[in-house]
Protein backbone atom coordinates (compact mmCIF):
# COMPACT_ATOMS: atom_id res chain seq x y z
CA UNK A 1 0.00 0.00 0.00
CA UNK A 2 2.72 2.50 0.79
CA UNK A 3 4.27 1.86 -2.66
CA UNK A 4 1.20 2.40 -4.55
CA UNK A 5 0.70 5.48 -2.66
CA UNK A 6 3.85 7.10 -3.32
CA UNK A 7 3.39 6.26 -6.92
CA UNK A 8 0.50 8.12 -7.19
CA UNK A 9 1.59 10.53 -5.37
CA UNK A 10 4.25 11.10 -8.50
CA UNK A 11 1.70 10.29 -11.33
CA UNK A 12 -0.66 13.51 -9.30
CA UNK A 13 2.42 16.17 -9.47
CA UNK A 14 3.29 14.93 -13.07
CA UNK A 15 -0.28 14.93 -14.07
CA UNK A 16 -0.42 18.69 -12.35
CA UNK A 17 2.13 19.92 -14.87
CA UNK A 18 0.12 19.11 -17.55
CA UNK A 19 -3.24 20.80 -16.13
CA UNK A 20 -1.22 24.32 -16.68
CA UNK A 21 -1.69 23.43 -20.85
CA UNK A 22 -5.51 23.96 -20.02
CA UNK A 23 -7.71 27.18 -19.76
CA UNK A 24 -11.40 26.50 -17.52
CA UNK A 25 -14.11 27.70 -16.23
CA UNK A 26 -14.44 27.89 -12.20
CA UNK A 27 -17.66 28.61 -10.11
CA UNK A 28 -17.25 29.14 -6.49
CA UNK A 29 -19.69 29.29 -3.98
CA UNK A 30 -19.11 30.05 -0.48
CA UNK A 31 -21.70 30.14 2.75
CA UNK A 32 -20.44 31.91 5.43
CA UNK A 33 -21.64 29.82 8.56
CA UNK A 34 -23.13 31.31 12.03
CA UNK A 35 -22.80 30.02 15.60
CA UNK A 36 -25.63 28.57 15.72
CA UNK A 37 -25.15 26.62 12.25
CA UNK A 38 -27.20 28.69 9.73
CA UNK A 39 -25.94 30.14 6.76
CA UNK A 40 -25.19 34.05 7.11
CA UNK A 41 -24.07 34.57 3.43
CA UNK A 42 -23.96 33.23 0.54
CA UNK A 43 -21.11 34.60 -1.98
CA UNK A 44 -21.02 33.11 -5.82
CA UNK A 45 -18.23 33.90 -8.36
CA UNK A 46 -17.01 32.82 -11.57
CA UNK A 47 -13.90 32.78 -13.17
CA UNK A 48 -12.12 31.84 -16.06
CA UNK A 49 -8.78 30.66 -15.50
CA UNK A 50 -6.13 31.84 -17.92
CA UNK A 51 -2.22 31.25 -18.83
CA UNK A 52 -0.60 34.80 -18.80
CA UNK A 53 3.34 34.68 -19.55
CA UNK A 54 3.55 31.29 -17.31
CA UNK A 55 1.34 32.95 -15.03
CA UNK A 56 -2.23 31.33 -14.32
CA UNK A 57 -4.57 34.36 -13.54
CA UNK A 58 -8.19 34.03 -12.62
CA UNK A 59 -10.34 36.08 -14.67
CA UNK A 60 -13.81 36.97 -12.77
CA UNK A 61 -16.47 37.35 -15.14
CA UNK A 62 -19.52 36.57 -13.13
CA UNK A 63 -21.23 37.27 -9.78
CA UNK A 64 -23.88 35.65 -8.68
CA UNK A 65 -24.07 34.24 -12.08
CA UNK A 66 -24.89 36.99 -13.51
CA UNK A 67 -22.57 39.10 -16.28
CA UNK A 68 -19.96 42.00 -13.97
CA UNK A 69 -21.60 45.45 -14.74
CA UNK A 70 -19.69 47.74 -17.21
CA UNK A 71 -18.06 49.47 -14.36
CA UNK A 72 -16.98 46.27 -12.68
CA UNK A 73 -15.92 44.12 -15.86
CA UNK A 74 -13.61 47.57 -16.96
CA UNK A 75 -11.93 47.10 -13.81
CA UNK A 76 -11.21 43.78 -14.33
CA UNK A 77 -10.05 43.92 -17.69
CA UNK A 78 -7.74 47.00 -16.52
CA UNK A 79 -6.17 44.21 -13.74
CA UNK A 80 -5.83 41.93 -16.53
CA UNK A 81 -4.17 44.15 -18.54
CA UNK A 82 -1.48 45.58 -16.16
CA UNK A 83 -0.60 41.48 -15.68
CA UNK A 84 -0.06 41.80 -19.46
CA UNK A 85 1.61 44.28 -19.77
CA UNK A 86 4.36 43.25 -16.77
CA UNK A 87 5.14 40.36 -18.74
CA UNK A 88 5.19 41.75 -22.43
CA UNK A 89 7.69 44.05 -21.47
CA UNK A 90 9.98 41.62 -19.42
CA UNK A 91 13.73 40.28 -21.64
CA UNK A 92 14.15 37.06 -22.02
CA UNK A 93 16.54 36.80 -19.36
CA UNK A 94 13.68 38.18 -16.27
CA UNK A 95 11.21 35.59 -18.21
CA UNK A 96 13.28 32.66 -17.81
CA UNK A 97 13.86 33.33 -13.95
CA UNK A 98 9.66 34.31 -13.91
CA UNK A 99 9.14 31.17 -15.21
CA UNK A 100 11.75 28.95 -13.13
CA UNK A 101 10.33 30.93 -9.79
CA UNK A 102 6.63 29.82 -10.51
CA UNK A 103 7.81 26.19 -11.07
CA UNK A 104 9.37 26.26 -8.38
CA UNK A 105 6.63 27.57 -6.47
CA UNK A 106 4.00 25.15 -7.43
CA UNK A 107 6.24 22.17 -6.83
CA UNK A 108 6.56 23.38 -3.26
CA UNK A 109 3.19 23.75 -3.37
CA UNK A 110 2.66 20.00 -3.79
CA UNK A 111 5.54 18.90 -1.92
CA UNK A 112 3.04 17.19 0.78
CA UNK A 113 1.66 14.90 -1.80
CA UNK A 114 4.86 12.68 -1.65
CA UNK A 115 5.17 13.21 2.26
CA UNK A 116 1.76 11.26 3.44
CA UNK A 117 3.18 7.55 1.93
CA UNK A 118 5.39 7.89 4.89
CA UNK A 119 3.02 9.89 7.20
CA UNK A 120 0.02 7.23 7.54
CA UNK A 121 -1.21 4.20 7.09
CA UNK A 122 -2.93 2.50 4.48
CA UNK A 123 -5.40 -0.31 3.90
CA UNK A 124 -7.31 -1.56 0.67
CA UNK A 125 -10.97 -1.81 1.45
CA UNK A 126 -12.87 -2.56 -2.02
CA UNK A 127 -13.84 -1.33 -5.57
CA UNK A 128 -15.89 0.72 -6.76
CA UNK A 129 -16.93 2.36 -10.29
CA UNK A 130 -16.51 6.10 -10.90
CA UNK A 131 -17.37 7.49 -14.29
CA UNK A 132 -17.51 3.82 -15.19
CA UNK A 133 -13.48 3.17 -14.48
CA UNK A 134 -12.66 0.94 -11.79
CA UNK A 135 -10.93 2.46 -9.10
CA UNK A 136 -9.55 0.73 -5.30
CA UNK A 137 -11.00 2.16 -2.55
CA UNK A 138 -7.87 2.91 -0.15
CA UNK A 139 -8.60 4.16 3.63
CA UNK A 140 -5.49 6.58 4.93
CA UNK A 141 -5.01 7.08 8.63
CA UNK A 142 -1.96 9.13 10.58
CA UNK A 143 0.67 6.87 11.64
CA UNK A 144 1.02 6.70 15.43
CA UNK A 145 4.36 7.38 15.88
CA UNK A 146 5.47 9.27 13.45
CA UNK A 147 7.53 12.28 13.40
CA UNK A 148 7.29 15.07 10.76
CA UNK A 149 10.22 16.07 8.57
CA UNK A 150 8.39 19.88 8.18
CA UNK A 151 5.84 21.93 8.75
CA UNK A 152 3.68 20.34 5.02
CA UNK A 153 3.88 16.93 6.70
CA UNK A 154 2.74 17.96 10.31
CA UNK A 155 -0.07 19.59 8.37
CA UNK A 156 -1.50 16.41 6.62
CA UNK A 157 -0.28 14.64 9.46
CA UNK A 158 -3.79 15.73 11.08
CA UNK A 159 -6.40 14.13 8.53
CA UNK A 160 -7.46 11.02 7.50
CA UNK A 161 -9.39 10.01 4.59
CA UNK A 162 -10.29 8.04 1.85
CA UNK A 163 -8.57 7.77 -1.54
CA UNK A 164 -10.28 6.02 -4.95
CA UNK A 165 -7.68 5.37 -7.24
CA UNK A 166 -7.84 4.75 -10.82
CA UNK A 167 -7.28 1.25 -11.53
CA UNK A 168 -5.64 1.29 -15.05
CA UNK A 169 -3.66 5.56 -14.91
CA UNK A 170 -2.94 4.80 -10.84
CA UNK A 171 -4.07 8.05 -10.76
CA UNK A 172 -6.15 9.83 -7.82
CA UNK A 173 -10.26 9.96 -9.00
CA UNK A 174 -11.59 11.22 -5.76
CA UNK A 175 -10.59 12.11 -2.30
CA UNK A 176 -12.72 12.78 1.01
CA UNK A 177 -9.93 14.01 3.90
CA UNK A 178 -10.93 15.05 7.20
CA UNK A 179 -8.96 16.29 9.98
CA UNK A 180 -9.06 14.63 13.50
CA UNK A 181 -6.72 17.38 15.37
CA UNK A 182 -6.18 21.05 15.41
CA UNK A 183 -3.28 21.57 12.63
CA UNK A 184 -0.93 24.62 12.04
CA UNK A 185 -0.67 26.18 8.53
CA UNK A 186 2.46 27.61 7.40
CA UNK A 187 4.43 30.77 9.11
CA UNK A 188 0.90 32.10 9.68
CA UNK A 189 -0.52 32.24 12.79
CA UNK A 190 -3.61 30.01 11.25
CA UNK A 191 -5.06 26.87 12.80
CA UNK A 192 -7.46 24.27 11.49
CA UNK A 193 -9.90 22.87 13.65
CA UNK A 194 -10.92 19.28 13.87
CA UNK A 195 -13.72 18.70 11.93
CA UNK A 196 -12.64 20.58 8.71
CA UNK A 197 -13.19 18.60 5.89
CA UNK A 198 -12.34 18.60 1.71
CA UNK A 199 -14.09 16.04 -1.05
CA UNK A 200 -12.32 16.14 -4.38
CA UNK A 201 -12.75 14.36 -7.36
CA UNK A 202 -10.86 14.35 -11.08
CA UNK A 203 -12.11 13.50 -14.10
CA UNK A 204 -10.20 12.17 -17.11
CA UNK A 205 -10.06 13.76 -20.37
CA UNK A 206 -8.41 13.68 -24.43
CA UNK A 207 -6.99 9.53 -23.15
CA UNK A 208 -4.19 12.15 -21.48
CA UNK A 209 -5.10 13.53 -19.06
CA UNK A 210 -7.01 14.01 -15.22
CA UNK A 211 -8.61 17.29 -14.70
CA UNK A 212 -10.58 18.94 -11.80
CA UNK A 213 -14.60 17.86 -12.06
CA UNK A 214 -15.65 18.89 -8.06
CA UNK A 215 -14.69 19.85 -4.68
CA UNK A 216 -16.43 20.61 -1.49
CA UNK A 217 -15.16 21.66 1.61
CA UNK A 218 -15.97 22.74 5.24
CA UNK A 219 -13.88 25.01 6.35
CA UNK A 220 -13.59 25.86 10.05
CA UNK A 221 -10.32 27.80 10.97
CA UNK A 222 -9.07 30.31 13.12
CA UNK A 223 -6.43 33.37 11.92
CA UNK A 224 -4.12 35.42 14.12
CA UNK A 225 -6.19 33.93 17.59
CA UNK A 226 -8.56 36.63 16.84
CA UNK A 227 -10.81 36.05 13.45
CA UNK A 228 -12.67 32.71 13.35
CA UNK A 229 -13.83 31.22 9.47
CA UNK A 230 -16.28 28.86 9.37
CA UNK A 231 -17.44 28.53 5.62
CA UNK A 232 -18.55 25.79 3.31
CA UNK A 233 -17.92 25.74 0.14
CA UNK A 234 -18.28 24.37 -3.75
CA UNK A 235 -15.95 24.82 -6.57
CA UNK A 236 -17.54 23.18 -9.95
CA UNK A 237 -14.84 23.14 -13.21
CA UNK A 238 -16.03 23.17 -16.86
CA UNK A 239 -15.05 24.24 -20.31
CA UNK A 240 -11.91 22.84 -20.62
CA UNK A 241 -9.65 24.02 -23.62
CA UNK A 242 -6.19 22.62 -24.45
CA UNK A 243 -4.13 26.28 -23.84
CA UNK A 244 -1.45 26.56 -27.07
CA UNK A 245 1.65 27.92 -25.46
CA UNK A 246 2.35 28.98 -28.96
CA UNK A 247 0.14 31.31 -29.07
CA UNK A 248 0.60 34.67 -28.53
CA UNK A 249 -0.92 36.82 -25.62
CA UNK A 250 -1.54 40.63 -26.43
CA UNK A 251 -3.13 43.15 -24.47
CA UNK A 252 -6.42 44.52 -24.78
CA UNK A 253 -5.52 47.61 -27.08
CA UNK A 254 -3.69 45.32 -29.36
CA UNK A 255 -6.43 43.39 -30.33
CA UNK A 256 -7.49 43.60 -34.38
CA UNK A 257 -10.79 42.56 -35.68
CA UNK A 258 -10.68 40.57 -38.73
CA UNK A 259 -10.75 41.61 -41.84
């Protein structure tokens, strides 16, 4: 079980590199939760994610599904724009280290994934069909015992969950993770409290590729001792569209209608 974990844990951050070569749609939703367990707010907004210069920028084009107003979508375009420009203007030389600085950023980013083989334990408990693929059912737990090498593993460290792997890619379908302690994020003074909880499921696409279908979480947290979060949320992906890093990105003004 820990071998098949840790491969794929590698076959995830691989497959990640390749989810850059594709622009998406993203819908959020996020309730804002009371004390006594109603929903306070609801916000909704929609994005489409983008590839600017090696940079992926979210794009928000909706709220509360409905089209931004002039005033708001001019705003927006004029943020989009100044990331544009940034870039265009940048030699070859500052783009290379850009580029090499965001790789290296996302890879930290996704360092953990390869950390919880070794940080809990892992037991096969059945099949199941998802999107009609066969995938194992694999139940994670922490390991008693164990000692964190940094502060990414002492993080995941604190859930449990359940994994469905992909029978035939070894690649991860779904996952439903749940913490069972209070865990520290980062350098932040930010801790998660038991309870919180994240469902996540992929989706595979073009006989290449996994992709983001659905996640859910419930999100109870607590920043700087002093402001509490207690949210639930959606995110919902769609529109997927192979990204040609060919192709050339110009700014707004630049922009020529056909003749």
């Amino acid at each position: 079980m820990r071998e098949l974990t840790r491969i794929v844990a590698q076959n995830y951050r691989d497959n990640y590199k390749k989810q850059r070569d594709y622009t998406y749609i993203e819908r959020d939703v996020e309730k804002s939760i009371g004390g006594n367990g109603q929903v306070k707010s609801t916000e909704i907004k929609t994005y489409e994610i983008i590839e600017i210069y090696g940079e992926q920028v979210r794009r928000l084009i909706e709220k509360d599904d409905k089209p931004l107003d002039v005033k708001e979508a001019a705003k927006e375009e004029e943020r989009i724009q100044k990331i544009v420009d940034k870039h265009k203007n940048e030699s070859e030389d500052d783009r290379k280290k850009h580029l090499e600085k965001e790789a290296k950023r996302r890879e930290e980013r996704r360092k953990f994934v390869t950390e919880v083989a070794d940080s809990h334990d892992f037991r096969m408990i059945g099949t199941e069909l998802l999107d009609g693929r066969e995938a194992w059912i694999i139940d994670g737990v922490p390991r008693p015992g164990y000692e964190p090498q940094d502060n990414a593993t002492n993080f995941v460290s604190k859930f449990r969950g359940r994994l469905w792997i992909d029978k035939d890619d070894l690649q991860l379908a779904k996952m439903d993770i749940e913490a069972v302690d209070t865990a520290s994020v980062g350098w932040v003074l930010a801790r998660i409290h038991k309870g919180t909880r994240v469902i996540y499921e992929q989706m595979r696409m073009n006989d290449e590729i996994w992709l983001p279908q659905h996640l859910t979480y419930k999100f109870d947290a607590r920043v700087a001792l002093f402001k509490g979060y207690n949210v639930d949320g959606e995110l919902t992906y769609r529109d997927y569209k192979k990204f040609r890093t060919s192709s050339k990105i110009v700014g707004i003004g630049e922009v020529q209608e056909p003749k």
